[in-house]
N, C-alpha and C. Protein backbone atom coordinates (compact mmCIF):
# COMPACT_ATOMS: atom_id res chain seq x y z
N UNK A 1 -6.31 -26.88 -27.22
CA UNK A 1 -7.23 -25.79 -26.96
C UNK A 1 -8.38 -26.26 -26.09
N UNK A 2 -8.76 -27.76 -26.29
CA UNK A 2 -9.89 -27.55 -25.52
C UNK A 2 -9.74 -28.10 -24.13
N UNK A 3 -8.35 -28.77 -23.79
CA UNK A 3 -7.93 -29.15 -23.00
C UNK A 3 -7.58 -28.00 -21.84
N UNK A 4 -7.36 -27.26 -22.48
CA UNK A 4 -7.20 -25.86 -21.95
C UNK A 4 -8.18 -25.29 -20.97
N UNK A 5 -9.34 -24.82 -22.14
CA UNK A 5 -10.70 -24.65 -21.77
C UNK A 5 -11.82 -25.56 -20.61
N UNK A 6 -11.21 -27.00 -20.26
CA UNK A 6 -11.87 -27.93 -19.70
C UNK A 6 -11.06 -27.55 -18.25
N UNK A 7 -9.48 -27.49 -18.67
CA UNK A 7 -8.69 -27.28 -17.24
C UNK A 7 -9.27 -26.27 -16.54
N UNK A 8 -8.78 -24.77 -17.69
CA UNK A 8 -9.62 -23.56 -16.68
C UNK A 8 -11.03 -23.97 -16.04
N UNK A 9 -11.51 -24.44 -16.78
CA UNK A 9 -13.36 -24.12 -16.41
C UNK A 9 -12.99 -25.05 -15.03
N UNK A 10 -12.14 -26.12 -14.74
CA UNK A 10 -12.50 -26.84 -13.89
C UNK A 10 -11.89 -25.88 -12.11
N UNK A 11 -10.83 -25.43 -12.49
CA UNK A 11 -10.10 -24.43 -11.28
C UNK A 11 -11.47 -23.28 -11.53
N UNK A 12 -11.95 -22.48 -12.47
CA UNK A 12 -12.99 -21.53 -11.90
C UNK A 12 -14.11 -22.62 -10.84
N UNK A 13 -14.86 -23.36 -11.62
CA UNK A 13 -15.20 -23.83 -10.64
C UNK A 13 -14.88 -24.26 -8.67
N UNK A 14 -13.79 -24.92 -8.83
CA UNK A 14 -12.67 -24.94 -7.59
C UNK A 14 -12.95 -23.72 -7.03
N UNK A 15 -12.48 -22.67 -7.44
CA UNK A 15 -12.23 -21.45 -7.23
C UNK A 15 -13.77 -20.93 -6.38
N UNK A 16 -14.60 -21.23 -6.94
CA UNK A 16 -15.98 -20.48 -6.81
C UNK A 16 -16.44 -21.39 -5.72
N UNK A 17 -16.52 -22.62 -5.51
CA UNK A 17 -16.40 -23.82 -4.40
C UNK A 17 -15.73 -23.06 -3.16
N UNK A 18 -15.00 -23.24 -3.26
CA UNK A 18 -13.45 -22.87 -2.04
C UNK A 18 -13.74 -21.33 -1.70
N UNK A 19 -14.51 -20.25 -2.00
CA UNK A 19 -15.03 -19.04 -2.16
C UNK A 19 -15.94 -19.26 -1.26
N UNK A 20 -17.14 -19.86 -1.71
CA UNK A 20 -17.35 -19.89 -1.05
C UNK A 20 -17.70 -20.33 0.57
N UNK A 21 -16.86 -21.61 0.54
CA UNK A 21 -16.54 -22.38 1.82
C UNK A 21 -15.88 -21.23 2.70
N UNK A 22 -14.65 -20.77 2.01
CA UNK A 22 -13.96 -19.72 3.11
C UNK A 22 -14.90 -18.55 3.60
N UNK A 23 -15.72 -17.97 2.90
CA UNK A 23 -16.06 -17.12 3.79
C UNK A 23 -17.16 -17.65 4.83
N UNK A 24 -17.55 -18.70 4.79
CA UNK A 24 -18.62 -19.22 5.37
C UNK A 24 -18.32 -19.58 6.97
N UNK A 25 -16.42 -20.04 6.72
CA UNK A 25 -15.80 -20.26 7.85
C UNK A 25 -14.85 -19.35 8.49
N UNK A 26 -15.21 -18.00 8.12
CA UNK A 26 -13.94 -16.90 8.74
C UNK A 26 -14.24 -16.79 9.99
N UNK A 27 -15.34 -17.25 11.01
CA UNK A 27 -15.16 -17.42 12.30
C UNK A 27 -14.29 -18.42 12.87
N UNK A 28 -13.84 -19.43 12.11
CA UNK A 28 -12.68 -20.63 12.36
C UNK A 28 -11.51 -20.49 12.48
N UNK A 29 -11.28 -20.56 13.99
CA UNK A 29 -9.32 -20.36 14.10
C UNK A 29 -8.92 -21.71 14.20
N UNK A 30 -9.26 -22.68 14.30
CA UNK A 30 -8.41 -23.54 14.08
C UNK A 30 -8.91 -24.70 12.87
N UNK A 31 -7.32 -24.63 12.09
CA UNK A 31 -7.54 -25.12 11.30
C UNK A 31 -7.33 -26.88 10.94
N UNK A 32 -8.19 -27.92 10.77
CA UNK A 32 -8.29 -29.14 10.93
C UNK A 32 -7.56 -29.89 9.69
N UNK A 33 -6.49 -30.75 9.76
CA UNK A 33 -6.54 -31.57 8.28
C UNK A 33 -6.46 -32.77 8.25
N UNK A 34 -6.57 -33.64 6.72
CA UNK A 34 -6.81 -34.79 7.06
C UNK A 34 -5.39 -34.70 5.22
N UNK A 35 -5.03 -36.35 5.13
CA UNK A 35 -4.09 -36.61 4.07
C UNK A 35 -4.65 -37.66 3.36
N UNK A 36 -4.72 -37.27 2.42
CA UNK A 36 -5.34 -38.25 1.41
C UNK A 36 -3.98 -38.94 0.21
N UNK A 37 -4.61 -40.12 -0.39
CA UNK A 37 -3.50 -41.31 -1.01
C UNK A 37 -4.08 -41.12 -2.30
N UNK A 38 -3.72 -40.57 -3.48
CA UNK A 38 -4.45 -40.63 -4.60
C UNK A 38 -3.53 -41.91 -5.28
N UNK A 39 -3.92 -43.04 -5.81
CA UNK A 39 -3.27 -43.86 -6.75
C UNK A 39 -3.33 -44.35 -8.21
N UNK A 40 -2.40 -44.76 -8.89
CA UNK A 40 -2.91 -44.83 -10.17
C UNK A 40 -2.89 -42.97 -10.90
N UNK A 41 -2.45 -42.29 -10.98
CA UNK A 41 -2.09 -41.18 -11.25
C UNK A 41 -0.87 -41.05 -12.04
N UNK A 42 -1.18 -40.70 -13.57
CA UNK A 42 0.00 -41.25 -14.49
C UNK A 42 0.58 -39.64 -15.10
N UNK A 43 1.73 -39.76 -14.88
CA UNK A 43 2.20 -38.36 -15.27
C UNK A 43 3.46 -38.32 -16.27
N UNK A 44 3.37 -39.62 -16.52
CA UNK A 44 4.54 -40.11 -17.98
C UNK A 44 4.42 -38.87 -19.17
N UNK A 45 3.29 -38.43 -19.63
CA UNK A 45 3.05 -37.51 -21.01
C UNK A 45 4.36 -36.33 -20.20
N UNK A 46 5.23 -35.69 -21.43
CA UNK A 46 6.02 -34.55 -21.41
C UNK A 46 5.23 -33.51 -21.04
N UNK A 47 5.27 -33.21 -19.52
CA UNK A 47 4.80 -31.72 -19.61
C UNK A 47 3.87 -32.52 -18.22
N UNK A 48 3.30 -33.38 -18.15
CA UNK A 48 2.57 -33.84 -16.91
C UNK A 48 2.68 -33.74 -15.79
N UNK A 49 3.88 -33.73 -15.56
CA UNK A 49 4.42 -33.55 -14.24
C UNK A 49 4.73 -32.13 -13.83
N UNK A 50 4.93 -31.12 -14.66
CA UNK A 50 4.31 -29.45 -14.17
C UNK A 50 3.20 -29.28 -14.14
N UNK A 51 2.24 -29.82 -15.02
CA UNK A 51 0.88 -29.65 -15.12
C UNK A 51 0.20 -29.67 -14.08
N UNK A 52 0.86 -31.33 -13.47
CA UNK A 52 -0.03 -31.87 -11.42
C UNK A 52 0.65 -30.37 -10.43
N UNK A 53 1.95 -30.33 -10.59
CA UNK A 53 1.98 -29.12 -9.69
C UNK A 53 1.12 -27.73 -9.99
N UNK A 54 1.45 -27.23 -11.22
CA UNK A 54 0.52 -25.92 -11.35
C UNK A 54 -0.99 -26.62 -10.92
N UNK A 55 -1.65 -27.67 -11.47
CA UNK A 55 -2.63 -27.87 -10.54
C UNK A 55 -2.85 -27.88 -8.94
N UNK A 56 -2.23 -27.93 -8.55
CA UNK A 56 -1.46 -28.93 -7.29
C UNK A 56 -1.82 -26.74 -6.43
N UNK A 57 -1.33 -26.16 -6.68
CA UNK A 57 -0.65 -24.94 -6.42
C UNK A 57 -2.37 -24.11 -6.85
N UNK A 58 -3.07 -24.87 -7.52
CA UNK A 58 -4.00 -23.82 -7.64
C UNK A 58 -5.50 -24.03 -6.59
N UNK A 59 -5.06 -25.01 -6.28
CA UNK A 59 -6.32 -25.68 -5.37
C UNK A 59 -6.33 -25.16 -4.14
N UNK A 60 -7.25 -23.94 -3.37
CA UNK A 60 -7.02 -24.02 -2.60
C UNK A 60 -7.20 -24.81 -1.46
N UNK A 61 -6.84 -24.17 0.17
CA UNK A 61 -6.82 -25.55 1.08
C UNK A 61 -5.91 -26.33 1.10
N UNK A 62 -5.05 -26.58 0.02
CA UNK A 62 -3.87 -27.87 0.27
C UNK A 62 -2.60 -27.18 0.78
N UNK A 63 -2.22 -28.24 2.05
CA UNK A 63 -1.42 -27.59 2.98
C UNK A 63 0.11 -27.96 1.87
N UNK A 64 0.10 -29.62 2.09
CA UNK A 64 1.60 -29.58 1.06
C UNK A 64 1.16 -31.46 0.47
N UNK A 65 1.85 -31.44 -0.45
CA UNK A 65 1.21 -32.61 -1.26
C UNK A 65 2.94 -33.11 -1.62
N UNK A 66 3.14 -34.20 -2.04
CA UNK A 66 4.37 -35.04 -2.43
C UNK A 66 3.48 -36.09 -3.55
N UNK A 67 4.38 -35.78 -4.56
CA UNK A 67 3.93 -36.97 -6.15
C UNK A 67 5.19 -37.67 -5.87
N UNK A 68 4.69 -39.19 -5.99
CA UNK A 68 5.88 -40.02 -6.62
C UNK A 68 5.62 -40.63 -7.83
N UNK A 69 6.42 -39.82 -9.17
CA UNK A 69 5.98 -40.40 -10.31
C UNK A 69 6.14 -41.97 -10.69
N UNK A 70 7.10 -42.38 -10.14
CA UNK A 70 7.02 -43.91 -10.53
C UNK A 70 6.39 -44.76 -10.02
N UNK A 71 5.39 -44.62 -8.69
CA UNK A 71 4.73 -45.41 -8.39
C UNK A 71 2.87 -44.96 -8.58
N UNK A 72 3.04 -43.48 -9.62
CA UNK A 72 1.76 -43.31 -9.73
C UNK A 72 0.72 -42.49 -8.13
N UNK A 73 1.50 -42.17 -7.25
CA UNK A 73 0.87 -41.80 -6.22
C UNK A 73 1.09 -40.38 -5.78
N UNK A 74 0.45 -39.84 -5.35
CA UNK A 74 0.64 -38.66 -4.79
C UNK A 74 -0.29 -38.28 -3.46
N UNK A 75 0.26 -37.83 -2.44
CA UNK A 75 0.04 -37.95 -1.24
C UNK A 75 -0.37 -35.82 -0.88
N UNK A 76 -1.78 -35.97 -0.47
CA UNK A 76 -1.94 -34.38 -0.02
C UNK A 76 -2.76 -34.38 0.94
N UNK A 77 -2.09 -33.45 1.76
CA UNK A 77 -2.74 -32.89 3.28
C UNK A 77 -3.41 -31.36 2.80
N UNK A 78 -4.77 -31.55 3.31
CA UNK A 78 -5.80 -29.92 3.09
C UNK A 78 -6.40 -29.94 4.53
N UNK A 79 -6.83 -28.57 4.05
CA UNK A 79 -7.76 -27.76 5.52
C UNK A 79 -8.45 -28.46 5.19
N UNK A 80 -9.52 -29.29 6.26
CA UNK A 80 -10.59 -30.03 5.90
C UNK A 80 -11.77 -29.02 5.84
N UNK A 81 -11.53 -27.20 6.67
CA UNK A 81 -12.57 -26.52 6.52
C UNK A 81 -12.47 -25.81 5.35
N UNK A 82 -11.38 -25.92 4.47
CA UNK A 82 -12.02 -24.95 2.88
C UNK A 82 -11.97 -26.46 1.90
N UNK A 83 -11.57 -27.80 2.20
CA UNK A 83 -11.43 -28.73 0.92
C UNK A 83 -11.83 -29.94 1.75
N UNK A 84 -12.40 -30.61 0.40
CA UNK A 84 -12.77 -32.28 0.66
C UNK A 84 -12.02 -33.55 -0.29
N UNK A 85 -11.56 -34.22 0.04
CA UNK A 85 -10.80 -35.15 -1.04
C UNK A 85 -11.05 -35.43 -2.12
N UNK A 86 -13.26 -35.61 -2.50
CA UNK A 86 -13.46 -35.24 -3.44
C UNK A 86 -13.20 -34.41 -4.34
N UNK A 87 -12.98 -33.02 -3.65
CA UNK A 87 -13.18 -32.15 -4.77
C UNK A 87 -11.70 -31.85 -5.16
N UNK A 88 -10.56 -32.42 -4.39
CA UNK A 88 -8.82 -32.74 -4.82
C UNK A 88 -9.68 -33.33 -6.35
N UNK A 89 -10.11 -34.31 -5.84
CA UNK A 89 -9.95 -35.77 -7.25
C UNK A 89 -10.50 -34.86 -8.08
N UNK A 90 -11.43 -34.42 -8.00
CA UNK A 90 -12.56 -33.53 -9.10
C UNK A 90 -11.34 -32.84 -9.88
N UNK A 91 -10.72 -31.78 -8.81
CA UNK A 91 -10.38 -31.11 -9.49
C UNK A 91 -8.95 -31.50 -10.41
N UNK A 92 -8.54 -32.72 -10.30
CA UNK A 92 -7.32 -33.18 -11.09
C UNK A 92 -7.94 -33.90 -12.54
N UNK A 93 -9.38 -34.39 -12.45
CA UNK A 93 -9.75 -35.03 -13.43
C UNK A 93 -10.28 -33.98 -14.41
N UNK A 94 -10.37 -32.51 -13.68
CA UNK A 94 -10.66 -31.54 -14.60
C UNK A 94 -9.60 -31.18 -15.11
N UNK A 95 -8.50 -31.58 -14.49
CA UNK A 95 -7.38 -30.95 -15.07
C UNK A 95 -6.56 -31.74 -15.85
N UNK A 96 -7.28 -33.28 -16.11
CA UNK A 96 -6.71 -34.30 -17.81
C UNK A 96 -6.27 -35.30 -16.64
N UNK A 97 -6.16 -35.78 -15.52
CA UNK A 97 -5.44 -36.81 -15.08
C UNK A 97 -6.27 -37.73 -14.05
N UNK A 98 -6.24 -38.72 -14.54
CA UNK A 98 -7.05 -40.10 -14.00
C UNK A 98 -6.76 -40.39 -12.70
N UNK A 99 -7.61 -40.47 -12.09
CA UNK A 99 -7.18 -41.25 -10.47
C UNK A 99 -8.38 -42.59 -10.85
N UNK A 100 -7.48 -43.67 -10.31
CA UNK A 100 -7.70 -44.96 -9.86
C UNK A 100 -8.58 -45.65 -8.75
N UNK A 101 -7.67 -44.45 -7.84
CA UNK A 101 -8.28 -44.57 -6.27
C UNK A 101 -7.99 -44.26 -5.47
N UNK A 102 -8.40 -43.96 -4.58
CA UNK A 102 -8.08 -42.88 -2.90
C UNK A 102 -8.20 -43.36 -2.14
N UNK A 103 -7.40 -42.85 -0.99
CA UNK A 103 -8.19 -42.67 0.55
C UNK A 103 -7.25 -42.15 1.44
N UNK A 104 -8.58 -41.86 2.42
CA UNK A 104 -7.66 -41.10 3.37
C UNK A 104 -6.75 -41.87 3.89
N UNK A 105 -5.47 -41.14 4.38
CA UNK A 105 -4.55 -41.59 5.05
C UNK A 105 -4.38 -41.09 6.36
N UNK A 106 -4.92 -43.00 7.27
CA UNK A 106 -4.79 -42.33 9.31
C UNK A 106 -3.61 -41.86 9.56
N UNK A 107 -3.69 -40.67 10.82
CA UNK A 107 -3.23 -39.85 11.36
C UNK A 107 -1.42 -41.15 12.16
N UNK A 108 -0.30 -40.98 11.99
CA UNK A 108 0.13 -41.67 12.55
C UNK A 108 0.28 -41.28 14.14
């Protein structure tokens, strides 16, 4: 239950963030992104690994993201004008799951 309550509260927040970024940028046609390396991201518990996607799916800004559960990593590209990598991490630690450590990943 309260795990619950900590998840939601953390996507309203998201939600109210990303709200207001987008309208701030509806003069913006082109849209910029950057890919970030989250590591150390453990999704062993039953049920963890739907959990990162329904998270994953609620954030807006993220263009498309890839988890590899056995090495703990998951890899996501966002609009850099509605999301910041921070607020990815924020919003996964609101949602019960530990990150280790990040970074962006250069453009190849």
């Amino acid at each position: 239950m309260n795990k619950t309550l900590i998840f939601a509260a953390g996507f309203l927040i998201i939600a109210l963030i990303a709200l207001q970024i987008n309208t701030s940028n509806i003069s913006s046609t082109e849209e910029k992104q950057e890919t970030v390396l989250f590591q150390g991201v453990d999704v062993s518990c039953d049920g963890c690994e739907d959990k990162l996607h329904q998270a994953m799916e609620n954030i807006i800004g993220i263009q498309q993201y890839q988890l590899d559960p056995p090495a703990g990593e998951l890899t996501v590209t966002y609009e850099t004008d509605d999301m910041q990598a921070e607020w990815i991490k924020n919003s996964l630690e609101a949602a019960g799951f530990t990150i280790k450590d990040w970074d962006k990943v250069q453009p190849e």
